[in-house]
Protein backbone atom coordinates (compact mmCIF):
# COMPACT_ATOMS: atom_id res chain seq x y z
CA UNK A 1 -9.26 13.41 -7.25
CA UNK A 2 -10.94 15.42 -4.89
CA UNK A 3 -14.53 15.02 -3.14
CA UNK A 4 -16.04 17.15 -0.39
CA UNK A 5 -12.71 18.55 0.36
CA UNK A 6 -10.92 14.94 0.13
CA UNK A 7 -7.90 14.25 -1.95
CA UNK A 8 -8.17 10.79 -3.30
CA UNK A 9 -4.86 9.98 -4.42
CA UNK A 10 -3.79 6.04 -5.68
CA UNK A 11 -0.97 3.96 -5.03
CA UNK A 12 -0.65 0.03 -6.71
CA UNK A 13 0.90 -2.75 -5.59
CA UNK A 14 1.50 -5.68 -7.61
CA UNK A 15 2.78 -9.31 -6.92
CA UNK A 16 4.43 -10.87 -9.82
CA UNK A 17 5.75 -14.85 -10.20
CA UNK A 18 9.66 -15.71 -11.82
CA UNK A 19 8.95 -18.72 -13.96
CA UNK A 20 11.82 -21.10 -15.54
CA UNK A 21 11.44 -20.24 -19.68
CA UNK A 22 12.21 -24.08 -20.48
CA UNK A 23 9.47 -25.66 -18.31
CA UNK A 24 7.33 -23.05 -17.00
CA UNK A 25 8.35 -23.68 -13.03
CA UNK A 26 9.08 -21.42 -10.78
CA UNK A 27 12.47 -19.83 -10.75
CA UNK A 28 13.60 -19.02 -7.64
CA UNK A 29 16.02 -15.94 -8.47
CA UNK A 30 14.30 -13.19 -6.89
CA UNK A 31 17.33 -12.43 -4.25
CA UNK A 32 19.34 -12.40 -7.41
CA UNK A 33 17.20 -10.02 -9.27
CA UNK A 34 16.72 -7.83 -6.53
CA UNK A 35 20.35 -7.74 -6.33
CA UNK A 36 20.79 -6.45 -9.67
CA UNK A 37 18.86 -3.40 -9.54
CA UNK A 38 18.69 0.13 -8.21
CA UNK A 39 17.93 -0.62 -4.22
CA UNK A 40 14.29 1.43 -3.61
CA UNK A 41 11.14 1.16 -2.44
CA UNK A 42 9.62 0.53 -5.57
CA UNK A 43 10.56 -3.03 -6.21
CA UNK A 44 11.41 -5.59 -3.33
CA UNK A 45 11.11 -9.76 -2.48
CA UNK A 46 8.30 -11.19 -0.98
CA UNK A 47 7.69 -14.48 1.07
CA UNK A 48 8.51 -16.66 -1.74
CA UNK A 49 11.96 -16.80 -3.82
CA UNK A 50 10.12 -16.98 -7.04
CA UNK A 51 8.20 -13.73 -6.25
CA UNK A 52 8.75 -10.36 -6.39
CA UNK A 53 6.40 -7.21 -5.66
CA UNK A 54 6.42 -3.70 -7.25
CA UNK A 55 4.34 -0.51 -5.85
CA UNK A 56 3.74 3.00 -7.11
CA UNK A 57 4.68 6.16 -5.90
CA UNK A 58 1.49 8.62 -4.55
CA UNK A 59 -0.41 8.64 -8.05
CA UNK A 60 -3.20 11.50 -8.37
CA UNK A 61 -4.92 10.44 -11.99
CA UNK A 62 -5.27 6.97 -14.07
CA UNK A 63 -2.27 8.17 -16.51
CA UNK A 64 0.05 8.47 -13.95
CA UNK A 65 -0.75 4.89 -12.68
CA UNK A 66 -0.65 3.45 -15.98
CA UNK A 67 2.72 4.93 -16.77
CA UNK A 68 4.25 4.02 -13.47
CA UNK A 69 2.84 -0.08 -13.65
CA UNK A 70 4.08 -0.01 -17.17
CA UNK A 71 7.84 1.52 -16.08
CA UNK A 72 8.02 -1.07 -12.98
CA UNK A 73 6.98 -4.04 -15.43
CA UNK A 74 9.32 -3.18 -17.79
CA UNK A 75 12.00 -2.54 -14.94
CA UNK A 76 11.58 -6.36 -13.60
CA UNK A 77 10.97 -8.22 -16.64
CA UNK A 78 14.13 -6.98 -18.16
CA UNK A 79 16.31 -7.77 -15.44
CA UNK A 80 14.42 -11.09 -14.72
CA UNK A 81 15.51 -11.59 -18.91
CA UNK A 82 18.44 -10.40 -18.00
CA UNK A 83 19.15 -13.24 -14.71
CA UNK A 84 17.58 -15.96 -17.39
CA UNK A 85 13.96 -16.11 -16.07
CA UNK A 86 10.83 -14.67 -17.14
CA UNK A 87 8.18 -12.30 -15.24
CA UNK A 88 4.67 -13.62 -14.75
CA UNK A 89 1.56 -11.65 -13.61
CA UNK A 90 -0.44 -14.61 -12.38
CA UNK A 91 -1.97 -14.85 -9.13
CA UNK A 92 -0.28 -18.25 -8.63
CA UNK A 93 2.46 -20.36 -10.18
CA UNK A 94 0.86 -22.00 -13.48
CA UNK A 95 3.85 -25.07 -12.95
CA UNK A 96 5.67 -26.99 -10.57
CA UNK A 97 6.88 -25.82 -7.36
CA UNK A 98 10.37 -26.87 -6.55
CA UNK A 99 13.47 -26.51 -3.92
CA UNK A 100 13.19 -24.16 -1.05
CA UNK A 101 10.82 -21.98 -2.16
CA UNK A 102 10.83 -19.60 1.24
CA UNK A 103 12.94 -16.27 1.49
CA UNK A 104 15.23 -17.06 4.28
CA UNK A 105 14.27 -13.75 6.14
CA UNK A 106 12.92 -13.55 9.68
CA UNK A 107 9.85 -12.84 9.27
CA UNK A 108 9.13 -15.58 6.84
CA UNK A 109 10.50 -17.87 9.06
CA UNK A 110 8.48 -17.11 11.85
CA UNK A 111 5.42 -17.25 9.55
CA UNK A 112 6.69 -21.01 8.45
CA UNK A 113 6.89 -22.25 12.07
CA UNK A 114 3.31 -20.43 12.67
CA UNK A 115 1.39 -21.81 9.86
CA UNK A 116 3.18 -24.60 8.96
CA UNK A 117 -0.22 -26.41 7.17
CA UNK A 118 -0.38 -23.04 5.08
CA UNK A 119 3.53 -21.84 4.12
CA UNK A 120 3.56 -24.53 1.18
CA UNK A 121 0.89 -22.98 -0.77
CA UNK A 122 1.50 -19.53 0.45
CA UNK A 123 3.22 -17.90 -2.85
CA UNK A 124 0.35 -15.83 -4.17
CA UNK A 125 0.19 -12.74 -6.14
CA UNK A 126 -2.82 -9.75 -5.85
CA UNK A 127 -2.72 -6.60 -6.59
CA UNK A 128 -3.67 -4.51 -3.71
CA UNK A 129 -5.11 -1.16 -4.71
CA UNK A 130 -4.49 2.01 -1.65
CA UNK A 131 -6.56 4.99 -1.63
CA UNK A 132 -5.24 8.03 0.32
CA UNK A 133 -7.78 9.00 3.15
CA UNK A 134 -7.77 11.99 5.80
CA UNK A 135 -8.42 10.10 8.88
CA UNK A 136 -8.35 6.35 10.13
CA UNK A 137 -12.21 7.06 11.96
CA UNK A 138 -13.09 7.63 7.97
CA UNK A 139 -11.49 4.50 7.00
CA UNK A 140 -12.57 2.29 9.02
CA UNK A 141 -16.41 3.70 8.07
CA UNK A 142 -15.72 3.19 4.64
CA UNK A 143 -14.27 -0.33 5.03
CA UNK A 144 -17.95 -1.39 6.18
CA UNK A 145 -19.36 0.16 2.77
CA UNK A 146 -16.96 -1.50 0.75
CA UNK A 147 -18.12 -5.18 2.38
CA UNK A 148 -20.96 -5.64 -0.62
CA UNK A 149 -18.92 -5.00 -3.18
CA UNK A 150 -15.99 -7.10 -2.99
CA UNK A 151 -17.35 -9.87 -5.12
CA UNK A 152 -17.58 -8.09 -8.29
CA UNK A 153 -13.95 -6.32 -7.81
CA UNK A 154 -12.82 -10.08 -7.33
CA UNK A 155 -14.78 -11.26 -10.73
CA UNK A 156 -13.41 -8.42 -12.37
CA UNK A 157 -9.99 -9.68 -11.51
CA UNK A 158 -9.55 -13.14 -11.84
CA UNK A 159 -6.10 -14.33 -13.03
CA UNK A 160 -4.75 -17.65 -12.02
CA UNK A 161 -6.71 -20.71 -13.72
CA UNK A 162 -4.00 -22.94 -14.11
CA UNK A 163 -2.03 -25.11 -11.56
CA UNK A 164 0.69 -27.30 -11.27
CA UNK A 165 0.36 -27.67 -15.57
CA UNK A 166 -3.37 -27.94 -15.25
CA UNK A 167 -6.55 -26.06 -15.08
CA UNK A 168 -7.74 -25.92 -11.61
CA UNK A 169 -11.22 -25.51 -12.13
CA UNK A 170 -11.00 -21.84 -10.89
CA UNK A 171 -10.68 -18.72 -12.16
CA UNK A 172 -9.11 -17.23 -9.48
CA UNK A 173 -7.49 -20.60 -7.58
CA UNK A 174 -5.28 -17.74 -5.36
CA UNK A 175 -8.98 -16.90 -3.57
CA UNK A 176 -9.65 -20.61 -1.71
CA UNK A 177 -5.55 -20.71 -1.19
CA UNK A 178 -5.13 -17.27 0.37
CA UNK A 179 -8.65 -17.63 2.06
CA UNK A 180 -7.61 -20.58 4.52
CA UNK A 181 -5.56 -18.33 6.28
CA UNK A 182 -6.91 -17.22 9.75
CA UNK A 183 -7.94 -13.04 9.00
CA UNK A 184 -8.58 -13.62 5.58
CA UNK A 185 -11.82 -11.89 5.74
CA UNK A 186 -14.42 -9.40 4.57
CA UNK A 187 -13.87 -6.33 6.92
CA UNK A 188 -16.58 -6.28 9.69
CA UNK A 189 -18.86 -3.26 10.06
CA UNK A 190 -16.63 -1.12 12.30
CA UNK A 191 -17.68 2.30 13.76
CA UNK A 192 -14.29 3.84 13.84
CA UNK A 193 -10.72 3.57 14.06
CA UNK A 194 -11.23 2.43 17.58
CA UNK A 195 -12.84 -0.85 16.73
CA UNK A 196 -11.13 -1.43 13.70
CA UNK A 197 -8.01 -1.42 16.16
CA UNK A 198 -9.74 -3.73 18.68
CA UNK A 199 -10.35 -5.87 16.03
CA UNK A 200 -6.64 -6.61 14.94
CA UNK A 201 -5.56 -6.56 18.66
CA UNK A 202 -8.18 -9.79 18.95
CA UNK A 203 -6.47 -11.66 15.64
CA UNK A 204 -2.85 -11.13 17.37
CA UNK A 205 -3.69 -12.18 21.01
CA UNK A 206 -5.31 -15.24 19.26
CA UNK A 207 -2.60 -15.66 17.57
CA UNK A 208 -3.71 -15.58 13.97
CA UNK A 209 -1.25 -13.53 12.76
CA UNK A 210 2.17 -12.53 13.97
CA UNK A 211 1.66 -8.91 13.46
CA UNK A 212 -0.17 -5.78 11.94
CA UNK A 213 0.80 -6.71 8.21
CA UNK A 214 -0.09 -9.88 8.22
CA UNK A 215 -3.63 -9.17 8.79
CA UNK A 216 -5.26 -10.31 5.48
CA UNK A 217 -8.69 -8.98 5.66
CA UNK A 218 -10.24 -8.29 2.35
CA UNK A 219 -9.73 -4.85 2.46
CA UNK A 220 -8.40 -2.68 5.67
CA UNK A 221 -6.60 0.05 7.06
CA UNK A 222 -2.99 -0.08 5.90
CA UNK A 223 -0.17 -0.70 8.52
CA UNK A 224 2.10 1.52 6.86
CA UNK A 225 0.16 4.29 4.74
CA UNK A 226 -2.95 6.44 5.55
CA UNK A 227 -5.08 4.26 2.94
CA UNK A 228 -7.56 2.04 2.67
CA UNK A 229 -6.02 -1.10 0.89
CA UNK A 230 -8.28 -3.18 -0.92
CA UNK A 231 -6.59 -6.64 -1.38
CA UNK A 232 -9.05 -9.07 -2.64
CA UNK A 233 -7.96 -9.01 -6.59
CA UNK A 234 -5.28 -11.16 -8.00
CA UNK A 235 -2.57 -9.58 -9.88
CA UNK A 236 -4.03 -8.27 -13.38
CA UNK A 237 -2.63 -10.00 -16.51
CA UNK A 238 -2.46 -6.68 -18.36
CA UNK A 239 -1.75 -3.03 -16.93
CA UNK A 240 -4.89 -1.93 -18.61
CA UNK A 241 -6.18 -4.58 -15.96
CA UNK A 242 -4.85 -2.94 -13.31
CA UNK A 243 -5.78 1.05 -14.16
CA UNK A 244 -9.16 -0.58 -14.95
CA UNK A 245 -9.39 -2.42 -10.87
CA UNK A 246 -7.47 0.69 -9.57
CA UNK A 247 -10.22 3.23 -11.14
CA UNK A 248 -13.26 1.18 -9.52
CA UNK A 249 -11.77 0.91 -6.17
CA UNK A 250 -11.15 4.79 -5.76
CA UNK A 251 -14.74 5.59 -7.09
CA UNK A 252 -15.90 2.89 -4.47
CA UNK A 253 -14.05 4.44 -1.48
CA UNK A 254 -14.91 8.02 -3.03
CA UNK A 255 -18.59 6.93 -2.92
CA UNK A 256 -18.38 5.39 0.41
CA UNK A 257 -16.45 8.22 2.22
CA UNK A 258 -19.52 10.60 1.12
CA UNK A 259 -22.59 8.09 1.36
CA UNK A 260 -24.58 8.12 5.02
CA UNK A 261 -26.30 5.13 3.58
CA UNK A 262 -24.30 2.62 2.29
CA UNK A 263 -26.03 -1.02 1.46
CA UNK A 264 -25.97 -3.71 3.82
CA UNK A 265 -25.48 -7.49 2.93
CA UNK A 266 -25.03 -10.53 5.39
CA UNK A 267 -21.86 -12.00 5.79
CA UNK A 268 -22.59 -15.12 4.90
CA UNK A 269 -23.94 -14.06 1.25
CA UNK A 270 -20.88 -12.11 1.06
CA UNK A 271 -18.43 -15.18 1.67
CA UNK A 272 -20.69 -17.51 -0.65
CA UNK A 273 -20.69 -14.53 -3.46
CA UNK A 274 -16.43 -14.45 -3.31
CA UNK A 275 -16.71 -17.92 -3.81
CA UNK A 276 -18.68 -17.68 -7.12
CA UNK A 277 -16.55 -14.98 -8.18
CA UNK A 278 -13.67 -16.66 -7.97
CA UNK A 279 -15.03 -20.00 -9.84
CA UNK A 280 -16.38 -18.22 -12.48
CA UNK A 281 -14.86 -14.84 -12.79
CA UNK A 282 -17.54 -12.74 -15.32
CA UNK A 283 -18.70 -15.94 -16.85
CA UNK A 284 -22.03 -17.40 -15.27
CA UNK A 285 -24.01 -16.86 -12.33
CA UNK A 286 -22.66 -15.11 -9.25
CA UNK A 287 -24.73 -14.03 -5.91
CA UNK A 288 -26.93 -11.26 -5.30
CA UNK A 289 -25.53 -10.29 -1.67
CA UNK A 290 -28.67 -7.99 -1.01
CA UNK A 291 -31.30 -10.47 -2.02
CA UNK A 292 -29.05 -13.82 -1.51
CA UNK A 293 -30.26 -15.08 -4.86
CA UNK A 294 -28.36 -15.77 -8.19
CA UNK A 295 -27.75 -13.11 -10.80
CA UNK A 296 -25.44 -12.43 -13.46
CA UNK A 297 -21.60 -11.54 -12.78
CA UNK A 298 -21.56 -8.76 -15.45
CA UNK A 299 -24.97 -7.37 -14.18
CA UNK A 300 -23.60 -7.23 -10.44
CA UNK A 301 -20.36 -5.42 -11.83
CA UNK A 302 -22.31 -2.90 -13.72
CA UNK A 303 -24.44 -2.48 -10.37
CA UNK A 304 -21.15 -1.33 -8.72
CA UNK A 305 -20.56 0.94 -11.72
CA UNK A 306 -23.83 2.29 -11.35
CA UNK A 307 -23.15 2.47 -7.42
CA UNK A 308 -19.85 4.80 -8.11
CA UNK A 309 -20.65 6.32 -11.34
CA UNK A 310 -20.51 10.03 -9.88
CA UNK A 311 -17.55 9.57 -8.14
CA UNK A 312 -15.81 8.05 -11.65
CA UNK A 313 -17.38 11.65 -13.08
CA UNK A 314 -16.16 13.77 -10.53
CA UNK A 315 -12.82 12.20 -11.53
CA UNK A 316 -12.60 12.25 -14.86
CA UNK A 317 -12.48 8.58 -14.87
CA UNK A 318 -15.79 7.78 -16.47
CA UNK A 319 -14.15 7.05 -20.18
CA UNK A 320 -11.60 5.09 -18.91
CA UNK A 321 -13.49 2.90 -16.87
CA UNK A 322 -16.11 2.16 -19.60
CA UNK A 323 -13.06 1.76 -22.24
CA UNK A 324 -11.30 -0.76 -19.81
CA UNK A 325 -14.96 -2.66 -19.81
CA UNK A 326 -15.59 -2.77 -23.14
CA UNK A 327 -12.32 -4.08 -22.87
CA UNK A 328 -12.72 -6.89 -20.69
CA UNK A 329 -16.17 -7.87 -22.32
CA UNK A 330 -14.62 -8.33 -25.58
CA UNK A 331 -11.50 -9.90 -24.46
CA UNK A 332 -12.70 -11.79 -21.63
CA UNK A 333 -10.91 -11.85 -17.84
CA UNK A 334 -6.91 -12.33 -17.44
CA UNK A 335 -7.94 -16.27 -16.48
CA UNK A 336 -10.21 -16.55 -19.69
CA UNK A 337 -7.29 -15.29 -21.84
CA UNK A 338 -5.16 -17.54 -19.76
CA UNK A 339 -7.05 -20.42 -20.44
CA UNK A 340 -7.01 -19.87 -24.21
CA UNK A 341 -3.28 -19.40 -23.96
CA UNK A 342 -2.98 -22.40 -21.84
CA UNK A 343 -5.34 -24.26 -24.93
CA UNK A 344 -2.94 -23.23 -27.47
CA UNK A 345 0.54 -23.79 -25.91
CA UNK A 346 2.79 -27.05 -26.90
CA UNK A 347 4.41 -27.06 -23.23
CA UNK A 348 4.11 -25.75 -19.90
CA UNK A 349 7.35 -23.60 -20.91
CA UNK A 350 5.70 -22.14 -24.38
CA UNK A 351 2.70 -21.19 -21.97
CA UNK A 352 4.82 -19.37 -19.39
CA UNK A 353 6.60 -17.42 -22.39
CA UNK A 354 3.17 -16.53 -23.57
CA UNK A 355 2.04 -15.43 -20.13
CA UNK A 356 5.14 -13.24 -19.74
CA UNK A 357 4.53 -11.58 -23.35
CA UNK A 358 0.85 -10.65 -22.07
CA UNK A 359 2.16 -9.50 -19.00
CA UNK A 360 4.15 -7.21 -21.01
CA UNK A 361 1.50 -6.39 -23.77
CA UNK A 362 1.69 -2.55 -24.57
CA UNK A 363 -1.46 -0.84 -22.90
CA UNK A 364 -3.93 -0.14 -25.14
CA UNK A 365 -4.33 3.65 -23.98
């Protein structure tokens, strides 16, 4: 996708949970699994034992990212059949936590001794969407212009109801869990790459994170790739889902990159409208982050739409992006078809094989 001369090409990363298939808790088998496949870049552990994360090559179109999320599902959930476990897109375990759940790797131990009052709860899965950019100065302009529109990516995205066997009263319980950490934030309105640096020099002098990477704002420069990574959704239930989230964020940094304008909101109406997102997902009220009043979550998501809508043309993604709506609307978010899976299951382990079968679901192309 090109605009103005700028090649807007899409990678996908996605976090995925290794349940037990007799009582639905986690399994922790992920140096296992890794073990049993093709070493890469494409598949490796993460923090937890019970997770594992999978990312796409350099994708330039929505067809390539669907087939490549539907090859790396398929690629895990067959060898985590294969190991006796089942693969879970959930943004947090649905059962029990048990045993030591953390990766014995340096890193991870270093983050345990940092954050001891957060490691416990610290096994969450998003998907975190990157967007190929010519310069940092750009993306740290277009991280301020993303700021309002966070909320209605995050309501789009909502996948992880149910906790410890029961529902948590959230649609998305991985926000307020992955929130408490210390630069898990909306980006701030930064000039240029300059500031944006200054700004994750502050959070590691003050010690809120150990490094570059583990800087959790909301969306930011990546540490590794020129891209602005948008992190704020949970892992999608369905790859449909995902091509759906992944579509939206590239017309919203498209849009951004190109407007001198963007809207403004206050912080603080941005932080109370993630919070409505993630308690209700599409279903109820949500904020207004302009006028700080309450509005509908499916109107704010179609103002977002509306906000990218020539971007999404100049793309060709326009069809998909309404399909994968009309979608959702009918269907409902991966945490309301949770929920009704969670309804209709006889045991936490019938509900984890359900959740691993949806995870799976052919896309509906």
């Amino acid at each position: 996708m090109a605009v103005d001369g700028m090649d807007f090409t899409l990678g996908v990363e996605e976090e995925f949970v290794l349940l037990d298939p007799v009582d639905g808790a986690v399994a922790l088998r992920a140096p296992e699994l890794l073990a049993s496949l093709v070493p890469g870049p494409d598949v490796s552990g993460e923090l937890m034992r019970f997770q594992i994360e999978t990312a796409t090559g350099v994708c330039r179109g929505l067809d390539e990212v669907r087939s490549e999320l539907t090859r790396l599902r398929q690629t895990v959930a067959t060898a985590a059949e294969a190991d006796g476990c089942l693969m879970v897109a959930a943004g947090i375990p649905p059962g029990e936590l048990r045993g030591d759940t953390l990766t014995p790797e340096p890193r991870y131990r270093r983050m345990a001794q940092a954050f001891p009052e957060l490691i416990d709860e610290a096994g969450t899965c998003a998907c975190h969407v990157h967007v190929g950019l010519p310069s940092r100065d750009l993306g740290a302009r277009i991280l301020t212009g993303l700021r309002p529109w966070l909320a209605p990516l995050l309501a789009l995205s909502v996948n992880s109801p149910v906790e410890r066997g029961a529902d948590s009263g959230w649609s998305s319980r991985r926000f307020p869990i992955w929130d408490r950490w210390p630069t898990a934030k909306p980006p701030d309105e930064w000039s240029g790459a300059a500031a944006y640096d200054r700004s994750i020099g502050d959070a590691l002098r003050r010690g809120d994170a150990l490094d570059a990477a583990g800087v959790y704002f909301y969306a930011r420069l990546s540490p590794r790739h020129p891209t602005v990574e948008v992190r704020i959704a949970d892992v999608c239930l369905a790859v449909d889902d995902a091509v759906l989230l992944a579509a939206l964020v590239r017309g919203l940094v498209a849009t951004c990159a190109v407007t001198t304008r963007s809207p403004r909101a206050r912080g603080t109406r941005i932080g109370a409208a993630l919070t409505a997102a993630a308690r209700r997902g599409l279903d109820g009220p949500g904020i207004d982050v302009f006028t700080g009043r309450e509005a509908d979550q499916r109107h704010l998501l179609g103002e977002l739409v509306d906000f990218v809508r020539p971007a999404l043309k100049a793309a060709g993604d326009e069809e998909d992006v309404e399909r994968g709506l009309d979608s959702v609307f009918e269907h409902g978010t991966g945490a309301a078809r949770q929920r009704r899976l969670f309804a209709e299951a006889a045991s936490l382990g019938e509900f984890a094989a359900e959740l691993a079968h949806a995870t799976m679901n052919v896309p509906t192309r």
